[in-house]
PDB file of N, CA and C in Angstrom:
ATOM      1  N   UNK A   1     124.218 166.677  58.755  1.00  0.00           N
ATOM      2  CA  UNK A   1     124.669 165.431  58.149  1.00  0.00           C
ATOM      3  C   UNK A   1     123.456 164.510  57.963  1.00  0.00           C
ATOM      4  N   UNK A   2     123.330 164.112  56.846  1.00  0.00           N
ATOM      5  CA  UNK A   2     122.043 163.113  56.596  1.00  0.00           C
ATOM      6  C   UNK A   2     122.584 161.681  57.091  1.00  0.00           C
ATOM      7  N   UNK A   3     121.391 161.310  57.218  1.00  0.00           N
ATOM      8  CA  UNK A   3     121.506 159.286  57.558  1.00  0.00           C
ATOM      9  C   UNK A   3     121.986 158.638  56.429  1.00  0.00           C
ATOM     10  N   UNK A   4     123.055 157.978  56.947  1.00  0.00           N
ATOM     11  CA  UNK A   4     123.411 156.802  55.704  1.00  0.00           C
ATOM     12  C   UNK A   4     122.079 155.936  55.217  1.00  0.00           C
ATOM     13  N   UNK A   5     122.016 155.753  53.725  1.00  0.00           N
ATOM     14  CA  UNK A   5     120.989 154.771  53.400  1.00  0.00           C
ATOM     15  C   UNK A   5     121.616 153.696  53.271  1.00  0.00           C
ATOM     16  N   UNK A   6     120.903 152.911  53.262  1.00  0.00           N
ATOM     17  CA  UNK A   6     121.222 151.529  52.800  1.00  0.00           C
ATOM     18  C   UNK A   6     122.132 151.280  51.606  1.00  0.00           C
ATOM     19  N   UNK A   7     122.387 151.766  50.611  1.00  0.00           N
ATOM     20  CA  UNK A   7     123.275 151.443  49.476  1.00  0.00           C
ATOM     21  C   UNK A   7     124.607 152.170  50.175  1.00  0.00           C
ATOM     22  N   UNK A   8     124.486 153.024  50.845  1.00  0.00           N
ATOM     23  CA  UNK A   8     125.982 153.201  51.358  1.00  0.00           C
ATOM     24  C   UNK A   8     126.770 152.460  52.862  1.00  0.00           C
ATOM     25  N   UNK A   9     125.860 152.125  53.498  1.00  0.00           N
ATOM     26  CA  UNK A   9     126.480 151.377  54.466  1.00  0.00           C
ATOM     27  C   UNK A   9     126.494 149.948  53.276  1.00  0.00           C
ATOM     28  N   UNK A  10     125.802 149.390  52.411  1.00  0.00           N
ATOM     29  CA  UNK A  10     126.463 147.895  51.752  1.00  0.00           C
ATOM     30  C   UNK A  10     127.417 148.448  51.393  1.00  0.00           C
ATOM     31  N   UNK A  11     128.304 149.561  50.819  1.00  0.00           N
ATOM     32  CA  UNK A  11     129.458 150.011  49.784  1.00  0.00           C
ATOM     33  C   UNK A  11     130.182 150.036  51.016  1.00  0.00           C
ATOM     34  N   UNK A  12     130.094 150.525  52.318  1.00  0.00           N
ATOM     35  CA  UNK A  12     131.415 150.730  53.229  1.00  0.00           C
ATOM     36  C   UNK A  12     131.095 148.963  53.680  1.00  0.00           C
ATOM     37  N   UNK A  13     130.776 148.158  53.763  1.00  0.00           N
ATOM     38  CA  UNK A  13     130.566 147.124  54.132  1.00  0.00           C
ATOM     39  C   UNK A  13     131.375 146.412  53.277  1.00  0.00           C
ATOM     40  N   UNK A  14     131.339 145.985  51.571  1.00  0.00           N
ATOM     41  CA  UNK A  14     131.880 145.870  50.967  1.00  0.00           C
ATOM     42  C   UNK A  14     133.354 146.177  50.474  1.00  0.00           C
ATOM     43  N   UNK A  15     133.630 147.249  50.791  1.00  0.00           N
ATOM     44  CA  UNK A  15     135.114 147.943  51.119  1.00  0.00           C
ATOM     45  C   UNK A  15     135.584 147.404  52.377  1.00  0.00           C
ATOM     46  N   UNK A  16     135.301 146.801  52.849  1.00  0.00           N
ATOM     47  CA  UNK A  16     135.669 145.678  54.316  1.00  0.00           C
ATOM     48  C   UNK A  16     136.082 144.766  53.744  1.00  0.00           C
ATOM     49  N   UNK A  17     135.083 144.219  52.230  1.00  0.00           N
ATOM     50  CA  UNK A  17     135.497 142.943  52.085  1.00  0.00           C
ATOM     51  C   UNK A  17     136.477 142.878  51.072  1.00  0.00           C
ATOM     52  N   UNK A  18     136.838 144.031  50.627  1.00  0.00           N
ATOM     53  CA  UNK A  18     137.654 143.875  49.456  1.00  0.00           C
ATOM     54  C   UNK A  18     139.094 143.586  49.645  1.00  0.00           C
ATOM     55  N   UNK A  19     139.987 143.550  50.195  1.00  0.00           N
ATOM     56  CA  UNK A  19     141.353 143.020  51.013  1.00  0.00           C
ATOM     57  C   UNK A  19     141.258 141.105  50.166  1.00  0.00           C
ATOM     58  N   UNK A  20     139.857 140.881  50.361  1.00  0.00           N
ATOM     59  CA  UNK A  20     140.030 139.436  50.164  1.00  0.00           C
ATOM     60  C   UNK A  20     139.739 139.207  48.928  1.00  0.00           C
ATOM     61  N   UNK A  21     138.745 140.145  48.132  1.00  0.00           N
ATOM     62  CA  UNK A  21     138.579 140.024  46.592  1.00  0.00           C
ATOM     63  C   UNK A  21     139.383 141.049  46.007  1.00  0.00           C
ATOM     64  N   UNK A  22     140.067 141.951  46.076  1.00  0.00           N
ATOM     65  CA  UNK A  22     141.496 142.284  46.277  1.00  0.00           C
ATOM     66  C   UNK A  22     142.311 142.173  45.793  1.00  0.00           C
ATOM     67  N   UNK A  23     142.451 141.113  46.119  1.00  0.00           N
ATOM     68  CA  UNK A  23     144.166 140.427  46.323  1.00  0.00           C
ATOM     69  C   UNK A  23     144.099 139.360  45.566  1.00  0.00           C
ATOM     70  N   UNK A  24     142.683 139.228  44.856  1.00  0.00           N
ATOM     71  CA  UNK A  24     142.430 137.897  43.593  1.00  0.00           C
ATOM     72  C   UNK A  24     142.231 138.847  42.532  1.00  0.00           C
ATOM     73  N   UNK A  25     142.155 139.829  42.184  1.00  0.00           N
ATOM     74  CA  UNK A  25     142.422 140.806  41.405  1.00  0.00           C
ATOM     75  C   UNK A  25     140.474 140.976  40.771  1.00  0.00           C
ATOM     76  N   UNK A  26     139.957 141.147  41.826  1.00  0.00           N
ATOM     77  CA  UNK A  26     138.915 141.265  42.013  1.00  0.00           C
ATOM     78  C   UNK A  26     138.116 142.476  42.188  1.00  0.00           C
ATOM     79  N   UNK A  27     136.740 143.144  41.748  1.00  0.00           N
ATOM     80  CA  UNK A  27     136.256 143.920  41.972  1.00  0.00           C
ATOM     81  C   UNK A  27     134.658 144.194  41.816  1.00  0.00           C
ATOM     82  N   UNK A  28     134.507 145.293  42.550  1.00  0.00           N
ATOM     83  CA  UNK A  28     132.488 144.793  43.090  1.00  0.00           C
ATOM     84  C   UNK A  28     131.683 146.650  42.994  1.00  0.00           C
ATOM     85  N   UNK A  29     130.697 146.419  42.737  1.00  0.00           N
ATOM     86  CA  UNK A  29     129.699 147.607  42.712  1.00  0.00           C
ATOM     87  C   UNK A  29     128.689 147.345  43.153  1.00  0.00           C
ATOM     88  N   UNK A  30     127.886 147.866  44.122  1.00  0.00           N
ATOM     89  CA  UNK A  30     126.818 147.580  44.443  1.00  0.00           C
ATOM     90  C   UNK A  30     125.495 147.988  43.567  1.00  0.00           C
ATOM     91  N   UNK A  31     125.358 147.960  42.805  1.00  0.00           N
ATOM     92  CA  UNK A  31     123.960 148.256  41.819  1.00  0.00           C
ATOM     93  C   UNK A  31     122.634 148.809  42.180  1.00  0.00           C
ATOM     94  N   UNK A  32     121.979 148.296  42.984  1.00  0.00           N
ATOM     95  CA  UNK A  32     120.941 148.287  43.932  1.00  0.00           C
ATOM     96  C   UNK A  32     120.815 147.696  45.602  1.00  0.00           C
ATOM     97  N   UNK A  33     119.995 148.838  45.860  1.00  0.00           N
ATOM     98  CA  UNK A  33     120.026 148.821  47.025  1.00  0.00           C
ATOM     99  C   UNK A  33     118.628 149.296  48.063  1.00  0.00           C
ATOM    100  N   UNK A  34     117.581 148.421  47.549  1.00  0.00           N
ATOM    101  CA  UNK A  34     115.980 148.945  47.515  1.00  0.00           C
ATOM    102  C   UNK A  34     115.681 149.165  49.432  1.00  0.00           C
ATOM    103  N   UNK A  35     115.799 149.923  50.070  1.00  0.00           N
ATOM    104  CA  UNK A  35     115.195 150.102  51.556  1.00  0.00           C
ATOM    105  C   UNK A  35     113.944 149.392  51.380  1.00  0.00           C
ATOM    106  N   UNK A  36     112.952 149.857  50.640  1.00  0.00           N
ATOM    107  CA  UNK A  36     111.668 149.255  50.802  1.00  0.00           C
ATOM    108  C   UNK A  36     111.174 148.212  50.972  1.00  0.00           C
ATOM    109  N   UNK A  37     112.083 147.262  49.350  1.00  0.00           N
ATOM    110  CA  UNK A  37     111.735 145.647  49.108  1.00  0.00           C
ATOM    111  C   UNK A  37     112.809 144.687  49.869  1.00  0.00           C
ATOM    112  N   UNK A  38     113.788 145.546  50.325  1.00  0.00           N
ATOM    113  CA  UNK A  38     115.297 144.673  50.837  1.00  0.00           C
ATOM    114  C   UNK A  38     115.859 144.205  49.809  1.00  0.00           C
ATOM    115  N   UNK A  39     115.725 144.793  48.260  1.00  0.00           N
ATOM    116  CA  UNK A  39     116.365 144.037  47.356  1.00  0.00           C
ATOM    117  C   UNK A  39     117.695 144.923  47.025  1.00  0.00           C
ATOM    118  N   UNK A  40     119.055 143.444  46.991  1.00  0.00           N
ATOM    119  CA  UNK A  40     119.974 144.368  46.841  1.00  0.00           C
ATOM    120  C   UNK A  40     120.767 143.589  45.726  1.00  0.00           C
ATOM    121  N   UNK A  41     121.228 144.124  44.646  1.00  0.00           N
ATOM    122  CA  UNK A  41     121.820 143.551  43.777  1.00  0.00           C
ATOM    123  C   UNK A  41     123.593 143.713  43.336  1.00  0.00           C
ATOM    124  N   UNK A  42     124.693 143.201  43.530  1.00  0.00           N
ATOM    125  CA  UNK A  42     126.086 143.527  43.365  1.00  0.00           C
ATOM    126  C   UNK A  42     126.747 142.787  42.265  1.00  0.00           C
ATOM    127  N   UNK A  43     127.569 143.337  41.436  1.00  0.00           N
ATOM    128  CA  UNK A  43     127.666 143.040  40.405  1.00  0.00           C
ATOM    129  C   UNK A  43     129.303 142.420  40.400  1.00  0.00           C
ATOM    130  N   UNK A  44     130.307 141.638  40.516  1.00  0.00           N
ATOM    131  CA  UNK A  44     131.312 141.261  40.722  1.00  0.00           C
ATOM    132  C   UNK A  44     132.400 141.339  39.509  1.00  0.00           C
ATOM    133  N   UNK A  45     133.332 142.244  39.079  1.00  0.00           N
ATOM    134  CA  UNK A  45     134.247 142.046  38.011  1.00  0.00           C
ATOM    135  C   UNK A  45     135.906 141.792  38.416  1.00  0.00           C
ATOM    136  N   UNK A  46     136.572 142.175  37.427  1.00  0.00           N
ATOM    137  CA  UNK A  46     137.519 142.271  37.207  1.00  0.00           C
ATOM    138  C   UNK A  46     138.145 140.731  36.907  1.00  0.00           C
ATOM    139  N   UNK A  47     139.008 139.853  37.847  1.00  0.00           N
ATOM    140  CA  UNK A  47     139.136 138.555  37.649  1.00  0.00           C
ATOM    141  C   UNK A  47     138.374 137.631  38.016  1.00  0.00           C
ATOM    142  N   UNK A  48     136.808 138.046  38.521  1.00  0.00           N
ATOM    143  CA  UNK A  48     136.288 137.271  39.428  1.00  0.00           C
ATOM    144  C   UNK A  48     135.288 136.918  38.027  1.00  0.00           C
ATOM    145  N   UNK A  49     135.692 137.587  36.820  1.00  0.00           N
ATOM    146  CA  UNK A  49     135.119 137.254  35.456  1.00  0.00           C
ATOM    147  C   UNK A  49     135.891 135.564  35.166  1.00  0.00           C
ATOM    148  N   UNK A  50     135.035 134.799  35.172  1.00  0.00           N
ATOM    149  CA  UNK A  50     135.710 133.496  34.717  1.00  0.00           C
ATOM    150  C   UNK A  50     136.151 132.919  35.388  1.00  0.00           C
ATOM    151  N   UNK A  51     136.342 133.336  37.380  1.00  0.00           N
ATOM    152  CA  UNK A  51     136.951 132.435  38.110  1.00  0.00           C
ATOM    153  C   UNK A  51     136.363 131.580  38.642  1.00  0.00           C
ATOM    154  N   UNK A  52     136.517 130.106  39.045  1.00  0.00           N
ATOM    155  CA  UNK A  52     136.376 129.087  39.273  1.00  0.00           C
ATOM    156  C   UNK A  52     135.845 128.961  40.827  1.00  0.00           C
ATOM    157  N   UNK A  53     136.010 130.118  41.236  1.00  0.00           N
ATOM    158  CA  UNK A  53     135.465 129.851  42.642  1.00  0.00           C
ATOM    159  C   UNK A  53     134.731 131.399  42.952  1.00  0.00           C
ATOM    160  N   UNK A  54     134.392 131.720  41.582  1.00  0.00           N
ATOM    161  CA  UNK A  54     133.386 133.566  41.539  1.00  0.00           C
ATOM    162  C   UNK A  54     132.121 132.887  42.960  1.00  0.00           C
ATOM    163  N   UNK A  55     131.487 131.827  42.437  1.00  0.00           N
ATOM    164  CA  UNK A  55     130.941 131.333  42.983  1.00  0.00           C
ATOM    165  C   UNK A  55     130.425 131.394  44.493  1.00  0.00           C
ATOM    166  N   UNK A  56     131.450 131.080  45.008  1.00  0.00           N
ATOM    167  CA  UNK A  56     131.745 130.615  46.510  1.00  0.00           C
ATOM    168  C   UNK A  56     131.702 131.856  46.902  1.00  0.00           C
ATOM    169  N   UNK A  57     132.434 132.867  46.100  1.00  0.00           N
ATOM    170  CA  UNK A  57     132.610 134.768  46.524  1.00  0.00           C
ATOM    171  C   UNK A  57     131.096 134.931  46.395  1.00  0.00           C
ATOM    172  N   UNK A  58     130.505 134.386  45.569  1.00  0.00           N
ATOM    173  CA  UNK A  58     129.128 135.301  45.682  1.00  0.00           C
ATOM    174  C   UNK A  58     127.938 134.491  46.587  1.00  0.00           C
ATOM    175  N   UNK A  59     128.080 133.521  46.896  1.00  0.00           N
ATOM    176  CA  UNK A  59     127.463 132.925  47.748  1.00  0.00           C
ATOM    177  C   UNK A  59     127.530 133.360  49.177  1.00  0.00           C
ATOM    178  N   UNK A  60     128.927 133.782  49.650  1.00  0.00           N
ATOM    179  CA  UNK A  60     129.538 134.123  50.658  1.00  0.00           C
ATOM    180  C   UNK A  60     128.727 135.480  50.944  1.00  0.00           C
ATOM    181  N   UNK A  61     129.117 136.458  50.018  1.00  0.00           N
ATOM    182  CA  UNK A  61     128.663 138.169  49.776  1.00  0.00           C
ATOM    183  C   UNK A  61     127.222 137.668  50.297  1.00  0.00           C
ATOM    184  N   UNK A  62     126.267 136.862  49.863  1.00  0.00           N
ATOM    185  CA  UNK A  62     125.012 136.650  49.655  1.00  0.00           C
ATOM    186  C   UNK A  62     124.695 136.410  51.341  1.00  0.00           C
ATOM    187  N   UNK A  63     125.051 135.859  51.760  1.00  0.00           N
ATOM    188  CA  UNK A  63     125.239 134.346  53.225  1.00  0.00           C
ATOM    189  C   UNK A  63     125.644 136.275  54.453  1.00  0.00           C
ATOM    190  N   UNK A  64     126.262 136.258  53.938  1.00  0.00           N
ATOM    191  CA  UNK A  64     127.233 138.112  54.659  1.00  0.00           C
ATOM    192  C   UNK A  64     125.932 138.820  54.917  1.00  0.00           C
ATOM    193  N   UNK A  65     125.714 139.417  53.518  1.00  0.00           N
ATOM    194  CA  UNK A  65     125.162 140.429  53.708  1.00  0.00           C
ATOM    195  C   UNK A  65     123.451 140.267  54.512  1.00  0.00           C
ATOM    196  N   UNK A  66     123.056 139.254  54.446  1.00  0.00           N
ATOM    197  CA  UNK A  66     121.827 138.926  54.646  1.00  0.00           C
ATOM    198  C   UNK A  66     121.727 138.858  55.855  1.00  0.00           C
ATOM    199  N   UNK A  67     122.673 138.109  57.000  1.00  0.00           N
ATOM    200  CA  UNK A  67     123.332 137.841  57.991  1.00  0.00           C
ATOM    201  C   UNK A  67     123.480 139.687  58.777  1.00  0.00           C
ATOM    202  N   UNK A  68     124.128 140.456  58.277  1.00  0.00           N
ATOM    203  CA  UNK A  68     124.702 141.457  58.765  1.00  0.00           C
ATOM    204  C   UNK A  68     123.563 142.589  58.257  1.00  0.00           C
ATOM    205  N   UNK A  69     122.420 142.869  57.680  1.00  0.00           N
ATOM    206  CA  UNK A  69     121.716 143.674  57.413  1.00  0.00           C
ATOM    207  C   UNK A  69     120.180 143.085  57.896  1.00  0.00           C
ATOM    208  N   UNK A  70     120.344 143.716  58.701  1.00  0.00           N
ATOM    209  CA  UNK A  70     118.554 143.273  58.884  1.00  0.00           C
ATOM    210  C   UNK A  70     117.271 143.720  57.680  1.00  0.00           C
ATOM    211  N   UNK A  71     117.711 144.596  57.167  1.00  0.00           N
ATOM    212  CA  UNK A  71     116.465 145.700  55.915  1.00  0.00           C
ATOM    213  C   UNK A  71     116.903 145.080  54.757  1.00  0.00           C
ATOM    214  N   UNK A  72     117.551 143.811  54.988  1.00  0.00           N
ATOM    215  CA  UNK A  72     117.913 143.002  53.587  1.00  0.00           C
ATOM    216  C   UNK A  72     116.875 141.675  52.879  1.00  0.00           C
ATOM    217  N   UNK A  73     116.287 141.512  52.113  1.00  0.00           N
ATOM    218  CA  UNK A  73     115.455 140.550  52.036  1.00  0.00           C
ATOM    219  C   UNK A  73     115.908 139.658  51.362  1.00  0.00           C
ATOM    220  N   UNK A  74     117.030 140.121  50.199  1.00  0.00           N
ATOM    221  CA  UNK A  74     116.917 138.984  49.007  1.00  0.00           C
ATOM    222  C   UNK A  74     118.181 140.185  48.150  1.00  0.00           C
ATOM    223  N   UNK A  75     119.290 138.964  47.821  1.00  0.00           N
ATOM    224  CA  UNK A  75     120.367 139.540  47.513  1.00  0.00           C
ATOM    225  C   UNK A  75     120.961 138.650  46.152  1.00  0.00           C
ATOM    226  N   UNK A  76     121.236 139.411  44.928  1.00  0.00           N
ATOM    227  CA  UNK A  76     121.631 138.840  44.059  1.00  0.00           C
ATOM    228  C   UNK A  76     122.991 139.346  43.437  1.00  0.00           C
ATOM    229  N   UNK A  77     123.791 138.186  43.119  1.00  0.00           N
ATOM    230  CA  UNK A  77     125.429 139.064  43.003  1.00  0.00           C
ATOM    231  C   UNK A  77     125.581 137.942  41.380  1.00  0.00           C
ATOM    232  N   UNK A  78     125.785 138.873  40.914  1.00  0.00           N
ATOM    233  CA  UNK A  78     126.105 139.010  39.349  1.00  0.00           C
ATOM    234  C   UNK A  78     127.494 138.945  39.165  1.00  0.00           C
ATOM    235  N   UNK A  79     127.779 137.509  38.004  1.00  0.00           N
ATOM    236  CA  UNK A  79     129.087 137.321  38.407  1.00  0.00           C
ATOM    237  C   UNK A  79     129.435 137.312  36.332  1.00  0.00           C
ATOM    238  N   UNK A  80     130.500 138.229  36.387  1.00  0.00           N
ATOM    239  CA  UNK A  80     130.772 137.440  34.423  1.00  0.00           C
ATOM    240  C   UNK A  80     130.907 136.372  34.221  1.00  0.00           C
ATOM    241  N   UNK A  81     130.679 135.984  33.202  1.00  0.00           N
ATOM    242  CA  UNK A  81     130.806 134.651  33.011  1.00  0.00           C
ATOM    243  C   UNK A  81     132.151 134.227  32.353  1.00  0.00           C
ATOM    244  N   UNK A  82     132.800 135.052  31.432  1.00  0.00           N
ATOM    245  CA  UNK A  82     134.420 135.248  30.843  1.00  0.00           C
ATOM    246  C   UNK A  82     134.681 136.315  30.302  1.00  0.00           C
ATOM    247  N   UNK A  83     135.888 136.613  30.506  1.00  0.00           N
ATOM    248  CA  UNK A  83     136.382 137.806  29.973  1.00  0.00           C
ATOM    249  C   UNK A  83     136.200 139.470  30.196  1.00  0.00           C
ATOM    250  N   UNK A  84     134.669 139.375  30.904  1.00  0.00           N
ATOM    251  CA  UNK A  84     135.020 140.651  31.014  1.00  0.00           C
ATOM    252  C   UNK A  84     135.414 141.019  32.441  1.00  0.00           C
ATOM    253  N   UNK A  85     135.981 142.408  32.125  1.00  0.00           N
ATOM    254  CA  UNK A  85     136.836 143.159  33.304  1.00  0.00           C
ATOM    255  C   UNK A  85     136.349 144.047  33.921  1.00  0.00           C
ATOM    256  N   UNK A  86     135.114 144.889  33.344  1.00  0.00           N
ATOM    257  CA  UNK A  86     134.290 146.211  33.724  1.00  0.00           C
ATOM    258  C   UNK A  86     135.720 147.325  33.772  1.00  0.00           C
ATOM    259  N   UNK A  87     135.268 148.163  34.553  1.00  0.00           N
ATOM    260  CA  UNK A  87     135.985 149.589  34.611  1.00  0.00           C
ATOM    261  C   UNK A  87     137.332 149.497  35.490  1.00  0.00           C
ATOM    262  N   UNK A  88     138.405 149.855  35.479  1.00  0.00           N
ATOM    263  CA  UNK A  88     139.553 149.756  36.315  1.00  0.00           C
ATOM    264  C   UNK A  88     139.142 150.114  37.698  1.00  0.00           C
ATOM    265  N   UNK A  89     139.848 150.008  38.570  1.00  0.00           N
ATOM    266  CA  UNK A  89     139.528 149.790  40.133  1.00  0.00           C
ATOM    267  C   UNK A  89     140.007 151.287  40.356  1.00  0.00           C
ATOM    268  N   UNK A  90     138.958 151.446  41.708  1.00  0.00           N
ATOM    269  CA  UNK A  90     139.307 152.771  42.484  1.00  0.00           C
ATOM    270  C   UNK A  90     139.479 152.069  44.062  1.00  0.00           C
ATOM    271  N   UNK A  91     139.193 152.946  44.991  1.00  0.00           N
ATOM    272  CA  UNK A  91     139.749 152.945  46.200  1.00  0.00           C
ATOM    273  C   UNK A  91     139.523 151.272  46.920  1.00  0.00           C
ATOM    274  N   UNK A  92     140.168 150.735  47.534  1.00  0.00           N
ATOM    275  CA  UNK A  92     139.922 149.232  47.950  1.00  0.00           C
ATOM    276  C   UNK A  92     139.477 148.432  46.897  1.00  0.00           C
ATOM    277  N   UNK A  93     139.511 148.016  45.865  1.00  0.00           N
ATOM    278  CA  UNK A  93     139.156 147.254  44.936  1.00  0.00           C
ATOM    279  C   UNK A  93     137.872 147.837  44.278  1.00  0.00           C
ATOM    280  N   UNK A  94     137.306 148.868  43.915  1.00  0.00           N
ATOM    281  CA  UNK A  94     135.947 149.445  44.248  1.00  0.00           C
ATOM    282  C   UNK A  94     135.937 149.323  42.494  1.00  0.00           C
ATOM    283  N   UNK A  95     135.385 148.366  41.706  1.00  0.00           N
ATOM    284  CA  UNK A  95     135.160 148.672  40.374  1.00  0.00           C
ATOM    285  C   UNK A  95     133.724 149.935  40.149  1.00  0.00           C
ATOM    286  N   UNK A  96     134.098 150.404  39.439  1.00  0.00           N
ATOM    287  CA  UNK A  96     133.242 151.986  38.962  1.00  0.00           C
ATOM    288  C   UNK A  96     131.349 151.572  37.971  1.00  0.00           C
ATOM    289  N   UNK A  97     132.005 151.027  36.689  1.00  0.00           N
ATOM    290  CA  UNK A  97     131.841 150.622  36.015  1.00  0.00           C
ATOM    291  C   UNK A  97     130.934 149.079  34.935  1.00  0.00           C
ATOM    292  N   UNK A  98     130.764 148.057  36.093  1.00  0.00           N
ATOM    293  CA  UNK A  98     130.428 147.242  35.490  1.00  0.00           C
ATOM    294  C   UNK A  98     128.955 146.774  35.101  1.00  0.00           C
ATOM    295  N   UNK A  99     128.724 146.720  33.821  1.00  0.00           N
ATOM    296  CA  UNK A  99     127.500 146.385  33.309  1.00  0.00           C
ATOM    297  C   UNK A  99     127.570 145.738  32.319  1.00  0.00           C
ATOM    298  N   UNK A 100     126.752 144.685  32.664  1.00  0.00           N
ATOM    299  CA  UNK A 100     127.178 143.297  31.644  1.00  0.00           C
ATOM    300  C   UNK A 100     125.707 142.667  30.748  1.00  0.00           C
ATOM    301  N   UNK A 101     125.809 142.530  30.259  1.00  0.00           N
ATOM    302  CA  UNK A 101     124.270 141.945  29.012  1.00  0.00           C
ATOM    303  C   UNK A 101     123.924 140.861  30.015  1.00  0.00           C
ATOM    304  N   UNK A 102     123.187 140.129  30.885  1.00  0.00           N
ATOM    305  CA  UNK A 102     122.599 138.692  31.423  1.00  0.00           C
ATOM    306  C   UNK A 102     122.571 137.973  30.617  1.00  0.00           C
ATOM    307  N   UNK A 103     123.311 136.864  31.111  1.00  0.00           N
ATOM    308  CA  UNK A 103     122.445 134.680  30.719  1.00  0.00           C
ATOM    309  C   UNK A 103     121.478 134.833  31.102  1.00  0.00           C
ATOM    310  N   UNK A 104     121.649 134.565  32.702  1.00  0.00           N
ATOM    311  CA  UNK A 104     120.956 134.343  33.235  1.00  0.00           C
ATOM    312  C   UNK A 104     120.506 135.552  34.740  1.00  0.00           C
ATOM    313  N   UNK A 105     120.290 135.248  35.809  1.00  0.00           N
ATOM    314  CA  UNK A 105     119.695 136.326  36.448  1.00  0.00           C
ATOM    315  C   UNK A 105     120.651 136.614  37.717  1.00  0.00           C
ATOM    316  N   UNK A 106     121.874 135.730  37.347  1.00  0.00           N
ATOM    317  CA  UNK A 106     122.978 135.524  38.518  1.00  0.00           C
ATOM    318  C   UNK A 106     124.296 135.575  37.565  1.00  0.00           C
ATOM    319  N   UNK A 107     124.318 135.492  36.681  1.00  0.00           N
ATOM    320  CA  UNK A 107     125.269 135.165  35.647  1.00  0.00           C
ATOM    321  C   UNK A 107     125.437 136.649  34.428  1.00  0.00           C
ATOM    322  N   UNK A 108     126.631 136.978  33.979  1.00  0.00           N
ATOM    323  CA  UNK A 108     126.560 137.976  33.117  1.00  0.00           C
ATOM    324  C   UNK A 108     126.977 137.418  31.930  1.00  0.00           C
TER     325      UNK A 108
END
C-alpha cells in the first residue's frame, strides 16, 4: 500500500466537509495539491456559483485547511462568479468536473 499524498488526504478531508456544502447544494474539487511549494488550489461549484456567502465557505476552507495541514503554505479556493454549475456531483458532494475561465485569481 503506498502513502497517501497530499492531494488525497485534502480530498478525504474535504469529503468531511461536504455534509455542510452539501446541503447548500454545493460542490468542490481539489485541483492542486503541490507537496513541495504547499500550494493548494480548490475550485468550489455547483450553487456555491453566485452565492452570497461562497465567500465565507472559501475563507473558512482556506482558515481549515491551513490550520489542519502542516505541508500547506498558501491555499486558493476558486469560487464562480454566476451561473455556473461544473459537472454533477458524485460521492459526498464531490463535483468531478469544474473548470472555469478566471476574473480574477480567486474568482471564476
Amino acid at each position: 500500500m503506498s502513502e497517501e499524498t497530499l492531494s488525497d488526504r485534502i480530498e478525504t478531508w474535504m469529503v468531511g466537509q461536504m455534509p455542510i456544502i452539501q446541503m447548500h447544494g454545493g460542490t468542490s474539487v481539489v485541483r492542486k495539491a503541490d507537496p513541495d511549494t504547499g500550494e493548494v488550489v480548490i475550485e468550489l461549484g455547483g450553487t456555491c456559483s453566485g452565492c452570497g456567502i461562497s465567500n465565507v465557505t472559501a475563507t473558512n476552507i482556506k482558515r481549515d485547511l491551513l490550520l489542519e495541514f502542516e505541508a500547506i503554505e498558501e491555499v486558493v479556493v476558486r469560487v464562480p462568479s454566476s451561473g455556473d454549475s461544473g459537472a454533477s456531483t458524485v460521492e459526498g458532494g464531490r463535483g468531478g468536473d469544474l473548470q472555469y475561465g478566471n476574473e480574477s485569481p480567486e474568482h471564476l
